[in-house]
PDB file of N, CA and C in Angstrom:
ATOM      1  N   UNK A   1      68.220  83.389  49.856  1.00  0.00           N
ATOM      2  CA  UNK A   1      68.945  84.477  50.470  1.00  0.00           C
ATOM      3  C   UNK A   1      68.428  84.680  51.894  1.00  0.00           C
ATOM      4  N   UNK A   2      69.876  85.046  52.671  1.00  0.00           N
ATOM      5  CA  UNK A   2      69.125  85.177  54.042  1.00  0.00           C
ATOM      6  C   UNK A   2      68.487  86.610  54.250  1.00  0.00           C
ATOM      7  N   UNK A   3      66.905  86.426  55.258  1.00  0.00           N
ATOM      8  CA  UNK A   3      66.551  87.299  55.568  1.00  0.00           C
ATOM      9  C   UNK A   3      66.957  88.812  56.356  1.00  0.00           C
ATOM     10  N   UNK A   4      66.611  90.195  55.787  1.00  0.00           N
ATOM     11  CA  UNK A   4      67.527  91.069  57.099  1.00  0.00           C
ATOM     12  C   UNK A   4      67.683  90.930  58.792  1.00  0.00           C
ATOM     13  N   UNK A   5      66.298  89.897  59.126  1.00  0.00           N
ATOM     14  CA  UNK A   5      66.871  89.966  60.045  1.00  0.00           C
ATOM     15  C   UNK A   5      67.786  88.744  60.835  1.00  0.00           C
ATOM     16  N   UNK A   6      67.625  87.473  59.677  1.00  0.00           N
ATOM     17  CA  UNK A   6      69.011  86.496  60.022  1.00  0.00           C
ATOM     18  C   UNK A   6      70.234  87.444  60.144  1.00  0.00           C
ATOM     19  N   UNK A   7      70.536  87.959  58.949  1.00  0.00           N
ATOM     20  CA  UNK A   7      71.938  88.880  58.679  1.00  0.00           C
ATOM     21  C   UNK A   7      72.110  89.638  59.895  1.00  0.00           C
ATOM     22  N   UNK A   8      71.140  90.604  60.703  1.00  0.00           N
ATOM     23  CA  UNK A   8      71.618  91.220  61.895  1.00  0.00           C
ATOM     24  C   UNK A   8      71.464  90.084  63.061  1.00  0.00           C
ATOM     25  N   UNK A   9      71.069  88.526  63.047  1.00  0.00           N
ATOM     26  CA  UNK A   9      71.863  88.093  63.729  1.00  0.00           C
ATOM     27  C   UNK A   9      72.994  87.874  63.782  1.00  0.00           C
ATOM     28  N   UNK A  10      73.691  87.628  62.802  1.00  0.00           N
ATOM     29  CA  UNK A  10      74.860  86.800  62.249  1.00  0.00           C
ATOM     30  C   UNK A  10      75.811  88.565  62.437  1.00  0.00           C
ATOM     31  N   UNK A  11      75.498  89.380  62.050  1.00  0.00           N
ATOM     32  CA  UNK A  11      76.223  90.319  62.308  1.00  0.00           C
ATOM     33  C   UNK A  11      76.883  91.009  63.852  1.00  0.00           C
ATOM     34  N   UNK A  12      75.356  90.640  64.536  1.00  0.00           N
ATOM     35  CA  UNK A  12      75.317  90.948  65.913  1.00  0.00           C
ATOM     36  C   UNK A  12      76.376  90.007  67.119  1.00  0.00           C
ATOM     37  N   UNK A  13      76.327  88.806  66.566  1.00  0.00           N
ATOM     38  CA  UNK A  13      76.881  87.784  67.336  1.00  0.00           C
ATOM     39  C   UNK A  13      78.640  88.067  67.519  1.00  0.00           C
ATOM     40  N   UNK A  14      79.009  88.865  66.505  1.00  0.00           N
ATOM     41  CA  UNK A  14      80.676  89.200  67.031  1.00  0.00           C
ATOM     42  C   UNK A  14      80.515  90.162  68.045  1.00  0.00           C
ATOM     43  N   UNK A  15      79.932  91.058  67.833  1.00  0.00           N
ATOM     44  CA  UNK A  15      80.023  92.057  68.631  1.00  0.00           C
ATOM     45  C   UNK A  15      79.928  92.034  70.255  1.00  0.00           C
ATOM     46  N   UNK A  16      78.712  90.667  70.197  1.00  0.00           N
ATOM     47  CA  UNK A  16      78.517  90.539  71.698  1.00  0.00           C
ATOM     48  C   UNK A  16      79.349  90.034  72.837  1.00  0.00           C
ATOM     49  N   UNK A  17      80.267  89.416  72.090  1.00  0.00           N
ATOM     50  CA  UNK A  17      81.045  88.319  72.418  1.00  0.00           C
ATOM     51  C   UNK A  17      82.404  88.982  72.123  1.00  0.00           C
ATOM     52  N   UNK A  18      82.244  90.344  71.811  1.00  0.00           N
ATOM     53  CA  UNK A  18      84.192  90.785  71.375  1.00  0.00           C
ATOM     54  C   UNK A  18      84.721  90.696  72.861  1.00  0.00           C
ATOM     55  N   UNK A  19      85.748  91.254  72.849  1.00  0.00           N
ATOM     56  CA  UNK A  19      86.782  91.240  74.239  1.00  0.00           C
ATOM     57  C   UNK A  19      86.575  92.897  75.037  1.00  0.00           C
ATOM     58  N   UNK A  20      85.766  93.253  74.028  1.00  0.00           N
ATOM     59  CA  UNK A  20      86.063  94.719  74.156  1.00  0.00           C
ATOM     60  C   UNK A  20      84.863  94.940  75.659  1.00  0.00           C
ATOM     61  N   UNK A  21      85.253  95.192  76.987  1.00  0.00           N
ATOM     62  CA  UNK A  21      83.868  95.954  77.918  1.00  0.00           C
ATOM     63  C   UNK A  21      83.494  96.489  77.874  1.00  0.00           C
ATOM     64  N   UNK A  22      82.415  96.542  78.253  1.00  0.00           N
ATOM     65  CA  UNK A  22      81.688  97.958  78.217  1.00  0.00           C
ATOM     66  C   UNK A  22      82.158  99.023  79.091  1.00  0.00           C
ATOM     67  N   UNK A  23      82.262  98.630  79.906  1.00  0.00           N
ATOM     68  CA  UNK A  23      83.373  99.362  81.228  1.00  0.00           C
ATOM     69  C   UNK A  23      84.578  99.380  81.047  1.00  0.00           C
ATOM     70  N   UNK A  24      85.328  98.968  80.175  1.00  0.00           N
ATOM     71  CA  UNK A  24      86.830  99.303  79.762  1.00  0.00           C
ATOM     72  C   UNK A  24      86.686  99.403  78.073  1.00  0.00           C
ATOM     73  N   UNK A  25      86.213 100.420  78.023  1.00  0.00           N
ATOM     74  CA  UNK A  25      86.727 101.182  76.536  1.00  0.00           C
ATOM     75  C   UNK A  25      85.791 101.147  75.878  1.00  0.00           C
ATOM     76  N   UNK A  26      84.723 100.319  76.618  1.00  0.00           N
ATOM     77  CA  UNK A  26      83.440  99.715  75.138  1.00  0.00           C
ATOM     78  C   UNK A  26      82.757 101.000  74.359  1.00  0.00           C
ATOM     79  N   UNK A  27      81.674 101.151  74.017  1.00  0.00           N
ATOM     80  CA  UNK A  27      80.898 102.181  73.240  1.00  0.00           C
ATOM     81  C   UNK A  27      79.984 102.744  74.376  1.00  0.00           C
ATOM     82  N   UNK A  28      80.325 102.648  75.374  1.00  0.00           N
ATOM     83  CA  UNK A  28      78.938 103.560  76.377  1.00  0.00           C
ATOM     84  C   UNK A  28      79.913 103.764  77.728  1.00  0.00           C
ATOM     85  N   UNK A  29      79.395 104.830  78.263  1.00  0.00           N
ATOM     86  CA  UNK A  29      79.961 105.225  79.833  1.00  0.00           C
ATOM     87  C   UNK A  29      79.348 104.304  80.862  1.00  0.00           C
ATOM     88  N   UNK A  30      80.077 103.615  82.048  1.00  0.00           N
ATOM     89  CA  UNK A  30      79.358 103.071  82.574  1.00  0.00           C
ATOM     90  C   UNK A  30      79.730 103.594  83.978  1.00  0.00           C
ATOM     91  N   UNK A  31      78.403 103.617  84.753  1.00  0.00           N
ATOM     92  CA  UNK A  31      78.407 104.638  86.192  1.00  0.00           C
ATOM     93  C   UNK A  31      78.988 103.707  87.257  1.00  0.00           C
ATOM     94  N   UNK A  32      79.802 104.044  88.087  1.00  0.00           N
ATOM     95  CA  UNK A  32      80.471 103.017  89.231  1.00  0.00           C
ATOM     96  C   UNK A  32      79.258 102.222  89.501  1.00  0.00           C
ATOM     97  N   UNK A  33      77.542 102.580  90.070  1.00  0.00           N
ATOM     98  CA  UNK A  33      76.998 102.375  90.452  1.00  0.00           C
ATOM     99  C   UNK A  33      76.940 101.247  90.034  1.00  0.00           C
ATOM    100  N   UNK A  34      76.622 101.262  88.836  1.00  0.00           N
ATOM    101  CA  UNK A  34      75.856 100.295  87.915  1.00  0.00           C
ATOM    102  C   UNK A  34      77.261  99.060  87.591  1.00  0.00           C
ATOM    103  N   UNK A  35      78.395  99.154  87.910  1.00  0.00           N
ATOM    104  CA  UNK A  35      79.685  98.399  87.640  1.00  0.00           C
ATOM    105  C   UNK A  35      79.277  97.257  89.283  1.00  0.00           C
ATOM    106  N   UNK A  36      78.955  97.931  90.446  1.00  0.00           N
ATOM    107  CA  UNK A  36      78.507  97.942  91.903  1.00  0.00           C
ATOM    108  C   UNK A  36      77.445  96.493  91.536  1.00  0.00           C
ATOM    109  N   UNK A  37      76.580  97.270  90.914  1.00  0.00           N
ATOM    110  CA  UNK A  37      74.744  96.416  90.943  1.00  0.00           C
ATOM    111  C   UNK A  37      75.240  95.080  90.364  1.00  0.00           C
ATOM    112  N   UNK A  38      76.196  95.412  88.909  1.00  0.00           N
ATOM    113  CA  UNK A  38      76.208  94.050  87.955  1.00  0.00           C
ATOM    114  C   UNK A  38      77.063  93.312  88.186  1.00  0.00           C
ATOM    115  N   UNK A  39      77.773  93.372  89.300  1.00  0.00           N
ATOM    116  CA  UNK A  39      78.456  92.322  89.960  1.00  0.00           C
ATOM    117  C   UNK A  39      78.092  91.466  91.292  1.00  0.00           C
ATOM    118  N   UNK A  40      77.028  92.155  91.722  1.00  0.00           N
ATOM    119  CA  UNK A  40      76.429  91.611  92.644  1.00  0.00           C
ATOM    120  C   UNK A  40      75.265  90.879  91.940  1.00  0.00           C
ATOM    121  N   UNK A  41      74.726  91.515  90.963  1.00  0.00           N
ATOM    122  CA  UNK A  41      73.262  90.487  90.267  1.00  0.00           C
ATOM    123  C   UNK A  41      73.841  89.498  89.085  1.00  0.00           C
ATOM    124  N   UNK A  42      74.839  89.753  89.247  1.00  0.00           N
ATOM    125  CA  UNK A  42      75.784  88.485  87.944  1.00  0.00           C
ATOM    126  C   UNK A  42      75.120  88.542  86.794  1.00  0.00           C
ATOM    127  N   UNK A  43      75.317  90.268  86.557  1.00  0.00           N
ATOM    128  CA  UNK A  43      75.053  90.285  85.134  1.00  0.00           C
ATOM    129  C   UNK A  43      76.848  90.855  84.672  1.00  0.00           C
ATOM    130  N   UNK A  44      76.870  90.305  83.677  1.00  0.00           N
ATOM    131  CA  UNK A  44      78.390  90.580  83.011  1.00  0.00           C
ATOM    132  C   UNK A  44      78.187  91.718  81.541  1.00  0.00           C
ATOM    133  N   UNK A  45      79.413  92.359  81.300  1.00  0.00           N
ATOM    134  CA  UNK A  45      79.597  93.243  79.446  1.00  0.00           C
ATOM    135  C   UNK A  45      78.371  92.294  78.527  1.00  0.00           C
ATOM    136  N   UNK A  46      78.973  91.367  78.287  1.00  0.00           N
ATOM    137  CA  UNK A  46      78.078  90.737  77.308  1.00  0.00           C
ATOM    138  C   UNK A  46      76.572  90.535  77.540  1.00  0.00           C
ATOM    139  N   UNK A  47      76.489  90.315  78.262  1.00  0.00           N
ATOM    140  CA  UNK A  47      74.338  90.782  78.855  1.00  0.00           C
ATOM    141  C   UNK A  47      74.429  91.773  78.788  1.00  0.00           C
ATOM    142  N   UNK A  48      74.644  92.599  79.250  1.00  0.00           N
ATOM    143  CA  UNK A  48      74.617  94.438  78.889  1.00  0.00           C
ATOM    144  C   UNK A  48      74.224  94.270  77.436  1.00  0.00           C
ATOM    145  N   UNK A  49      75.081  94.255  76.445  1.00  0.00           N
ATOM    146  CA  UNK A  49      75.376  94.301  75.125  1.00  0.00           C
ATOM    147  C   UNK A  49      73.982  93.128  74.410  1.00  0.00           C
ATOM    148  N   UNK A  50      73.502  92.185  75.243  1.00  0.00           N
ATOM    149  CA  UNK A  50      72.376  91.276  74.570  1.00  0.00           C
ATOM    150  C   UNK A  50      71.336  91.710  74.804  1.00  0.00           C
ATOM    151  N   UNK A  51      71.200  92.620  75.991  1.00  0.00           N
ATOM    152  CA  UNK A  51      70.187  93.012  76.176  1.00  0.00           C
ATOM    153  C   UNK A  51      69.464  93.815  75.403  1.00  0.00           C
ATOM    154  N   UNK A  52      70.817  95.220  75.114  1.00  0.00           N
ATOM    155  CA  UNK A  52      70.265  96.111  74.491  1.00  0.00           C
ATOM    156  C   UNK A  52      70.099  95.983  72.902  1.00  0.00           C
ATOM    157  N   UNK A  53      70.748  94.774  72.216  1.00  0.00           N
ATOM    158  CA  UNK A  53      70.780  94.249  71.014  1.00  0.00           C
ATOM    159  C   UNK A  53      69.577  93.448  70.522  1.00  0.00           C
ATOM    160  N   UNK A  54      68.839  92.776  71.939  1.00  0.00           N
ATOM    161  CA  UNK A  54      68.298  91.968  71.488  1.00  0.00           C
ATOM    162  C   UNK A  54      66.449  92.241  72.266  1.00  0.00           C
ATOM    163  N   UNK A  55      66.820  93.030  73.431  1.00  0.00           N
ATOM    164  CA  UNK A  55      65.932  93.532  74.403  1.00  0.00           C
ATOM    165  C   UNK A  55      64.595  94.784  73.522  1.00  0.00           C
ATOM    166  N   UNK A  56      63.721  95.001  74.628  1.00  0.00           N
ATOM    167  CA  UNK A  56      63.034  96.217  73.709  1.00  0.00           C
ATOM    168  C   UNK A  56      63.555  97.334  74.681  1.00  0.00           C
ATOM    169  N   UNK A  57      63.266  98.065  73.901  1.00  0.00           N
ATOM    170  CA  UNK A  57      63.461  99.708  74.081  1.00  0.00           C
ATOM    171  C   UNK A  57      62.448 100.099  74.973  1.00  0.00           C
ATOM    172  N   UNK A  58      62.590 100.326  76.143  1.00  0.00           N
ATOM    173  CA  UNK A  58      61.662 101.032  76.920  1.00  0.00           C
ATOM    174  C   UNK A  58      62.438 102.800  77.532  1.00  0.00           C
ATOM    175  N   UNK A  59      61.200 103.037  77.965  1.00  0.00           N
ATOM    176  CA  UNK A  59      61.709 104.613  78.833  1.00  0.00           C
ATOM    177  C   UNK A  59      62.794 104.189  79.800  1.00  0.00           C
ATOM    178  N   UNK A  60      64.099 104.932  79.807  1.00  0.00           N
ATOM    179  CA  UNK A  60      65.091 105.142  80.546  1.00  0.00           C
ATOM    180  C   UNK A  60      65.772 103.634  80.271  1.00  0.00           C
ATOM    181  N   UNK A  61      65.712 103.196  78.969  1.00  0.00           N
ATOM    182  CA  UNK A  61      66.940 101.764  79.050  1.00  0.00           C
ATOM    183  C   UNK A  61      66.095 100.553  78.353  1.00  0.00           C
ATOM    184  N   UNK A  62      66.068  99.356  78.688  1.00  0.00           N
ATOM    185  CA  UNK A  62      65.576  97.833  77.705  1.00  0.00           C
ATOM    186  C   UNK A  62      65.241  97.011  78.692  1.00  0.00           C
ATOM    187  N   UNK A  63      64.261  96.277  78.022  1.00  0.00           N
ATOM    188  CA  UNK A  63      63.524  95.594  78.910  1.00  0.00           C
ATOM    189  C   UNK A  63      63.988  93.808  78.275  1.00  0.00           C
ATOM    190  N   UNK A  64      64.635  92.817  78.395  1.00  0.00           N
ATOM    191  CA  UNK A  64      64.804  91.425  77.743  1.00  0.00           C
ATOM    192  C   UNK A  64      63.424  90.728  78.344  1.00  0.00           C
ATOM    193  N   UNK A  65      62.618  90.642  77.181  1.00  0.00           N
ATOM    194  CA  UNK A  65      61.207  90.251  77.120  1.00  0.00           C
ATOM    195  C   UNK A  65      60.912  88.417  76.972  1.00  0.00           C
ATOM    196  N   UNK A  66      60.287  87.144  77.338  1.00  0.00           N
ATOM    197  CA  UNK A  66      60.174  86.249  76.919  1.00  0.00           C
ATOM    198  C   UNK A  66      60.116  86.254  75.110  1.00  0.00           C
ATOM    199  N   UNK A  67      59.087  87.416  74.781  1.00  0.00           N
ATOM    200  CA  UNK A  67      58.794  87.700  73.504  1.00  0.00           C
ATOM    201  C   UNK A  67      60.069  87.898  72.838  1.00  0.00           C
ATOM    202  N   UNK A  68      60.955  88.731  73.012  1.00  0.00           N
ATOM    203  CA  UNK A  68      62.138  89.157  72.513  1.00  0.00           C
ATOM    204  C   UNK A  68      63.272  88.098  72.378  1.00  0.00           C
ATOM    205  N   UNK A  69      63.418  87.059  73.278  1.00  0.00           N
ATOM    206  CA  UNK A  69      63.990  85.415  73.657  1.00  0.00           C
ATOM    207  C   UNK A  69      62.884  84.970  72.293  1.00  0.00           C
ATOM    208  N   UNK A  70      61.959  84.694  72.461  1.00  0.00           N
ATOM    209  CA  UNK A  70      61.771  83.637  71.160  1.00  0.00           C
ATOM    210  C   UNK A  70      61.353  83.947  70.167  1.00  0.00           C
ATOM    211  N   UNK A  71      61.829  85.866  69.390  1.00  0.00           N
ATOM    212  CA  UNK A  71      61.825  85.910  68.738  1.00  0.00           C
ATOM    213  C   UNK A  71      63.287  85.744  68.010  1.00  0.00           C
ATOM    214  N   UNK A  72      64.259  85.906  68.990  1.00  0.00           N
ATOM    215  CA  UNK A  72      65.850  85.533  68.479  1.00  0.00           C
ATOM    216  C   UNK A  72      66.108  83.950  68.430  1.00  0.00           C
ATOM    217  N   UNK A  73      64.902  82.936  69.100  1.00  0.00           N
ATOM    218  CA  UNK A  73      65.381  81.761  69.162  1.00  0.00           C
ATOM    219  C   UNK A  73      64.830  81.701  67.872  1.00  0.00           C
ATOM    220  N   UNK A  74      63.883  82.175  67.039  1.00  0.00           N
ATOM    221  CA  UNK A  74      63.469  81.842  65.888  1.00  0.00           C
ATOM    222  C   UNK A  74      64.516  82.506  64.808  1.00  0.00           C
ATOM    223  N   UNK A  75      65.253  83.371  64.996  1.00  0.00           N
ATOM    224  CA  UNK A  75      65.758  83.924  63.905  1.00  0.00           C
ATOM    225  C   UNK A  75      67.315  82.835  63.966  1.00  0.00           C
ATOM    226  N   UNK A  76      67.472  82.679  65.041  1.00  0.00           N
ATOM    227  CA  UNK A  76      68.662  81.510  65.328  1.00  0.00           C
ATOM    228  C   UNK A  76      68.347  80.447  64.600  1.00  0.00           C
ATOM    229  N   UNK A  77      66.951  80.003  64.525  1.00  0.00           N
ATOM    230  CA  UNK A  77      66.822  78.764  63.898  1.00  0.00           C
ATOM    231  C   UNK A  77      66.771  79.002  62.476  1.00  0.00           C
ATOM    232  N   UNK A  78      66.520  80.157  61.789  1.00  0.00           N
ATOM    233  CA  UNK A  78      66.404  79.980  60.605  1.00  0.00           C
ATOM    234  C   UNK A  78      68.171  80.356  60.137  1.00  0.00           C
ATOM    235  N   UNK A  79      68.606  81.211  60.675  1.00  0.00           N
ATOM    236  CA  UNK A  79      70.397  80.869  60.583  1.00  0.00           C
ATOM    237  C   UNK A  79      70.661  79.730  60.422  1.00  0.00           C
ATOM    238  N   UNK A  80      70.542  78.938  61.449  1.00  0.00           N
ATOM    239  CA  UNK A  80      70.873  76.994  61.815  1.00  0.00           C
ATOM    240  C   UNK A  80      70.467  76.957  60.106  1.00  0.00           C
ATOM    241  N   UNK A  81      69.388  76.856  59.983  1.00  0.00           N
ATOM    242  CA  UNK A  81      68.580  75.832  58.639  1.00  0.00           C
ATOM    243  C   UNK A  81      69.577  76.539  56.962  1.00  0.00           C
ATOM    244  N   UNK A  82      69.535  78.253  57.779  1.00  0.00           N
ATOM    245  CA  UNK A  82      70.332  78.651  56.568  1.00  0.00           C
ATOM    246  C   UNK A  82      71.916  78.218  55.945  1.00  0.00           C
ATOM    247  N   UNK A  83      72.395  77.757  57.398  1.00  0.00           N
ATOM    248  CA  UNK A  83      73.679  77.567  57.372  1.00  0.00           C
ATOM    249  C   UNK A  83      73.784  75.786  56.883  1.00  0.00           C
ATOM    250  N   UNK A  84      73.206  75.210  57.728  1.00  0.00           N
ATOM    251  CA  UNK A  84      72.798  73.638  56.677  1.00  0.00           C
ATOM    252  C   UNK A  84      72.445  73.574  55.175  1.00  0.00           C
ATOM    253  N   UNK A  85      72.115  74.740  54.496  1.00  0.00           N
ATOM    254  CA  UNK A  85      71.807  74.548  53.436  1.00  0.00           C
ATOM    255  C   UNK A  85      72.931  74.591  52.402  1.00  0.00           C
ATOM    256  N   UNK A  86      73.737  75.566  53.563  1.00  0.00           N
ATOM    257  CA  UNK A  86      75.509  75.777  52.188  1.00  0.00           C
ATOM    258  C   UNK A  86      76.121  74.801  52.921  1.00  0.00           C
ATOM    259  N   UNK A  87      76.248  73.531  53.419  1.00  0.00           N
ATOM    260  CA  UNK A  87      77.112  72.367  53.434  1.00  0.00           C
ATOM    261  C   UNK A  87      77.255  71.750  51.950  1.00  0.00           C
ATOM    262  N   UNK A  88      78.689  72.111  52.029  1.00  0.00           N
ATOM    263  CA  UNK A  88      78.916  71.692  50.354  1.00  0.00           C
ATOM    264  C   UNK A  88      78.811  72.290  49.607  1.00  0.00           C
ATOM    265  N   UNK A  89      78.900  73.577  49.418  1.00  0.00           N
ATOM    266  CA  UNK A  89      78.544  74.408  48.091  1.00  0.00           C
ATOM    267  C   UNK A  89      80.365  75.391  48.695  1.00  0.00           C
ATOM    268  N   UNK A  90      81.024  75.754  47.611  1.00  0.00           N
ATOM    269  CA  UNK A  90      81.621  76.640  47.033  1.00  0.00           C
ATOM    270  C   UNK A  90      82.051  78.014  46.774  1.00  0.00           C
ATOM    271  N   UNK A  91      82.535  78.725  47.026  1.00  0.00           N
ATOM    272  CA  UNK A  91      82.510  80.182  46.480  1.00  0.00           C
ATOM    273  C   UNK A  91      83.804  80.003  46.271  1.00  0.00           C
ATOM    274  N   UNK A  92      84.670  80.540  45.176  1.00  0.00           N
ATOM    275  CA  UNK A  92      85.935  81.154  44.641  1.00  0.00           C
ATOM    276  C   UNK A  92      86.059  82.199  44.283  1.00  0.00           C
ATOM    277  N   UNK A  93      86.977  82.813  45.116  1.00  0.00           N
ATOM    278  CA  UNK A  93      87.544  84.220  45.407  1.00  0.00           C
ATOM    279  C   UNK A  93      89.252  84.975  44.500  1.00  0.00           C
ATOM    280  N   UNK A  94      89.000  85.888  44.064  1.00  0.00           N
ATOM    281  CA  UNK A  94      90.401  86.743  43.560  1.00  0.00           C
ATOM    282  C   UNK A  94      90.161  87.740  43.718  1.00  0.00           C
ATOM    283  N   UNK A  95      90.978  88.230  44.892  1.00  0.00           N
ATOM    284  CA  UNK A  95      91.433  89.611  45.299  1.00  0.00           C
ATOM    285  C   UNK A  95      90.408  90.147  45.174  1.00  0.00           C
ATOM    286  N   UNK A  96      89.870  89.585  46.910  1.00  0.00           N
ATOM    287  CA  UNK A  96      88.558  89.840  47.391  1.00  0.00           C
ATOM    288  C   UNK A  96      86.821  90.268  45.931  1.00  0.00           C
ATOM    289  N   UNK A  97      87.215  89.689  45.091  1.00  0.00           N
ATOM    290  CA  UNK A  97      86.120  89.430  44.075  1.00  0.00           C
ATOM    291  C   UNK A  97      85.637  87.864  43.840  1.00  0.00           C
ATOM    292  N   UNK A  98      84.120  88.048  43.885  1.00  0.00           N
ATOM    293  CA  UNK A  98      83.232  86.309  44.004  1.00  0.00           C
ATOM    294  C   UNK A  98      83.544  86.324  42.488  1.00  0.00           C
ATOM    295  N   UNK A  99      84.264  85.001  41.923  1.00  0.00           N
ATOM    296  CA  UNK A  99      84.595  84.972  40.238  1.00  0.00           C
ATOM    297  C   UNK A  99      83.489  83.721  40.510  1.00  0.00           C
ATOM    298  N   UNK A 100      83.084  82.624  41.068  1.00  0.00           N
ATOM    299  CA  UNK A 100      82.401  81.489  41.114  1.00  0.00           C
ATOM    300  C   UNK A 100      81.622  81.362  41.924  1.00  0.00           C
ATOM    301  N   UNK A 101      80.589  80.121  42.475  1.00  0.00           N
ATOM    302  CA  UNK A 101      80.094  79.551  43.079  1.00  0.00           C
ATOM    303  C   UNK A 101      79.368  78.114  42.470  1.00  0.00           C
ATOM    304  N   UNK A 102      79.216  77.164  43.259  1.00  0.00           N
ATOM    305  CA  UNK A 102      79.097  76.110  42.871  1.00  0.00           C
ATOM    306  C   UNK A 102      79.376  74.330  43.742  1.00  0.00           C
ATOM    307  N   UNK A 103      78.405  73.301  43.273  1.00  0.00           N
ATOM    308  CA  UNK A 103      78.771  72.128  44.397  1.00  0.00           C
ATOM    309  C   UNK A 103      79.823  71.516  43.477  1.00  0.00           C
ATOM    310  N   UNK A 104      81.085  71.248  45.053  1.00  0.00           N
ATOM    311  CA  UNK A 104      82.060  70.515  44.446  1.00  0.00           C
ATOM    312  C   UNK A 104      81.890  69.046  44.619  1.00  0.00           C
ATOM    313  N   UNK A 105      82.558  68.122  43.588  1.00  0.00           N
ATOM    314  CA  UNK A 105      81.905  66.737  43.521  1.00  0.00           C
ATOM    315  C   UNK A 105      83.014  66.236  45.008  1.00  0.00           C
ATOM    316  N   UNK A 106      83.059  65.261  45.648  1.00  0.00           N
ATOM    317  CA  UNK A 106      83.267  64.918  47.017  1.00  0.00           C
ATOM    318  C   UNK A 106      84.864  64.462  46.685  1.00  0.00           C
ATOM    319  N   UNK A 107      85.785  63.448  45.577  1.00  0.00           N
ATOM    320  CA  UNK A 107      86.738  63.899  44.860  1.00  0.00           C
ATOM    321  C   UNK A 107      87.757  65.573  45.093  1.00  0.00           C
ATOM    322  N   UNK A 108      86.756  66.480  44.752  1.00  0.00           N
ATOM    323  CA  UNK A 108      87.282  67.617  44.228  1.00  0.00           C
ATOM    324  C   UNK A 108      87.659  68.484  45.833  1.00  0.00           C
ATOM    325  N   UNK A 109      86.443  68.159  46.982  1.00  0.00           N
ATOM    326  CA  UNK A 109      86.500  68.899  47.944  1.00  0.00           C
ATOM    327  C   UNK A 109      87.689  68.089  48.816  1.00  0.00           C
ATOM    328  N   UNK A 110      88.080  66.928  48.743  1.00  0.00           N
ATOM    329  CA  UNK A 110      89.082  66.297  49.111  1.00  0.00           C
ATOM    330  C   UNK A 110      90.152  66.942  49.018  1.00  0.00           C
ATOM    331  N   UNK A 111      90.343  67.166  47.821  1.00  0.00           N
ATOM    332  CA  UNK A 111      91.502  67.931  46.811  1.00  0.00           C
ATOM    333  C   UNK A 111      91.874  69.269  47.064  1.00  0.00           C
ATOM    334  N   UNK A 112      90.514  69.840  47.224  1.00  0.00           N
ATOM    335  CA  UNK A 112      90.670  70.878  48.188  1.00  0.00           C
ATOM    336  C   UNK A 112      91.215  71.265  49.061  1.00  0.00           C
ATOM    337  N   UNK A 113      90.832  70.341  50.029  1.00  0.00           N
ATOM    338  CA  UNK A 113      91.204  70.531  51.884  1.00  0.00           C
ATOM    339  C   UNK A 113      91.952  70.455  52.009  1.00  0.00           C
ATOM    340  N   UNK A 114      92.827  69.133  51.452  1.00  0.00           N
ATOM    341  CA  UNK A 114      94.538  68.917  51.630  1.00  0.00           C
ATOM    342  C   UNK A 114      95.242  69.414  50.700  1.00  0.00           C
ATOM    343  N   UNK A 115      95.163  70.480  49.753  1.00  0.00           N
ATOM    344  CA  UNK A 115      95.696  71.575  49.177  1.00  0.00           C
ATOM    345  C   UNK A 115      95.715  73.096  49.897  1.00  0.00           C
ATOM    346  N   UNK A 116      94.669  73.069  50.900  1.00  0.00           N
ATOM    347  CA  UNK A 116      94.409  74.151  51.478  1.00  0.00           C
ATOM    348  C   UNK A 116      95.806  74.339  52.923  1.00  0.00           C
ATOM    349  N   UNK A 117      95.700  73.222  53.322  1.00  0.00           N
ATOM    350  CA  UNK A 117      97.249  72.744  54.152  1.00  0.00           C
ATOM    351  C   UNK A 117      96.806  74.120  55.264  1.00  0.00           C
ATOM    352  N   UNK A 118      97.164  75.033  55.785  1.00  0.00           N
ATOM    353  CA  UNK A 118      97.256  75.625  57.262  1.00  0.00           C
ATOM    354  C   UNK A 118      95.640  76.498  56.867  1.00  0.00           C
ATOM    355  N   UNK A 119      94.891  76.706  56.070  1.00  0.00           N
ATOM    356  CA  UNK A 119      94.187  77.556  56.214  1.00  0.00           C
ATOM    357  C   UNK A 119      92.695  76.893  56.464  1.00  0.00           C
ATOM    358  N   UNK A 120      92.773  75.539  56.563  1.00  0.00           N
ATOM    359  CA  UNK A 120      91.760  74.744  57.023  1.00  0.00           C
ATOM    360  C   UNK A 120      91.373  74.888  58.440  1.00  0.00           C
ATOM    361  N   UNK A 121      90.743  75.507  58.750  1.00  0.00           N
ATOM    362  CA  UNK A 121      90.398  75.612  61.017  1.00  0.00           C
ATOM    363  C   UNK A 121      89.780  73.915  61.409  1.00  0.00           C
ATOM    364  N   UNK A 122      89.442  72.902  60.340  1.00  0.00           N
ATOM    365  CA  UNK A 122      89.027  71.860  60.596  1.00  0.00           C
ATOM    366  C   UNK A 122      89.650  70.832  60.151  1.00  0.00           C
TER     367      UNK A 122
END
């Protein structure tokens, strides 16, 4: 099972990356000033949003620490290793309830895919 804090990567990663700005509609007010600064220092919404997701908490705002970088490159890697581990394994679903899980024999996942017809993304 993945660890809590793989899961708040894996959770975190839509959010950073939605469409939504921070400066047009996002979850925080943002001061002209600061719209001014982050276009001139080429910081963009989504650094805003990594920073404070992934940054520490200091007085008046977040600090993105080397420490804080390789503690997410480590939680990234254990995602990576977690996500290699379900290549090939299964879950079957009814109306949104897990009824199964299980490895399908290479036959069966065939059978699968080209039964699956538009809902395959691969």
């Amino acid at each position: 099972m993945a660890s809590k804090s793989v899961s708040k990567v894996v959770n975190f990663i839509p959010a950073v990356y939605s469409d939504e700005d921070v400066a047009d509609g996002g979850h925080m007010q943002v001061a002209a000033h600061a719209v001014t600064r982050m276009a001139q220092r080429g910081i963009n919404e989504s650094d805003v949003r990594l920073i404070m997701s992934l940054g520490t908490e200091v007085e008046g705002g977040y600090l993105a620490r080397d420490k804080d970088f390789a503690r997410f490159e480590h939680l990234l890697k254990q995602l990576r290793n977690n996500v290699r581990r379900l290549v090939g394994k299964r879950i079957v679903m009814k109306n949104g309830a897990l009824i199964t899980a299980y490895h399908p024999t290479k036959p069966e996942e065939q059978r699968i895919m080209r039964n699956s017809g538009s809902l395959c993304s691969a």
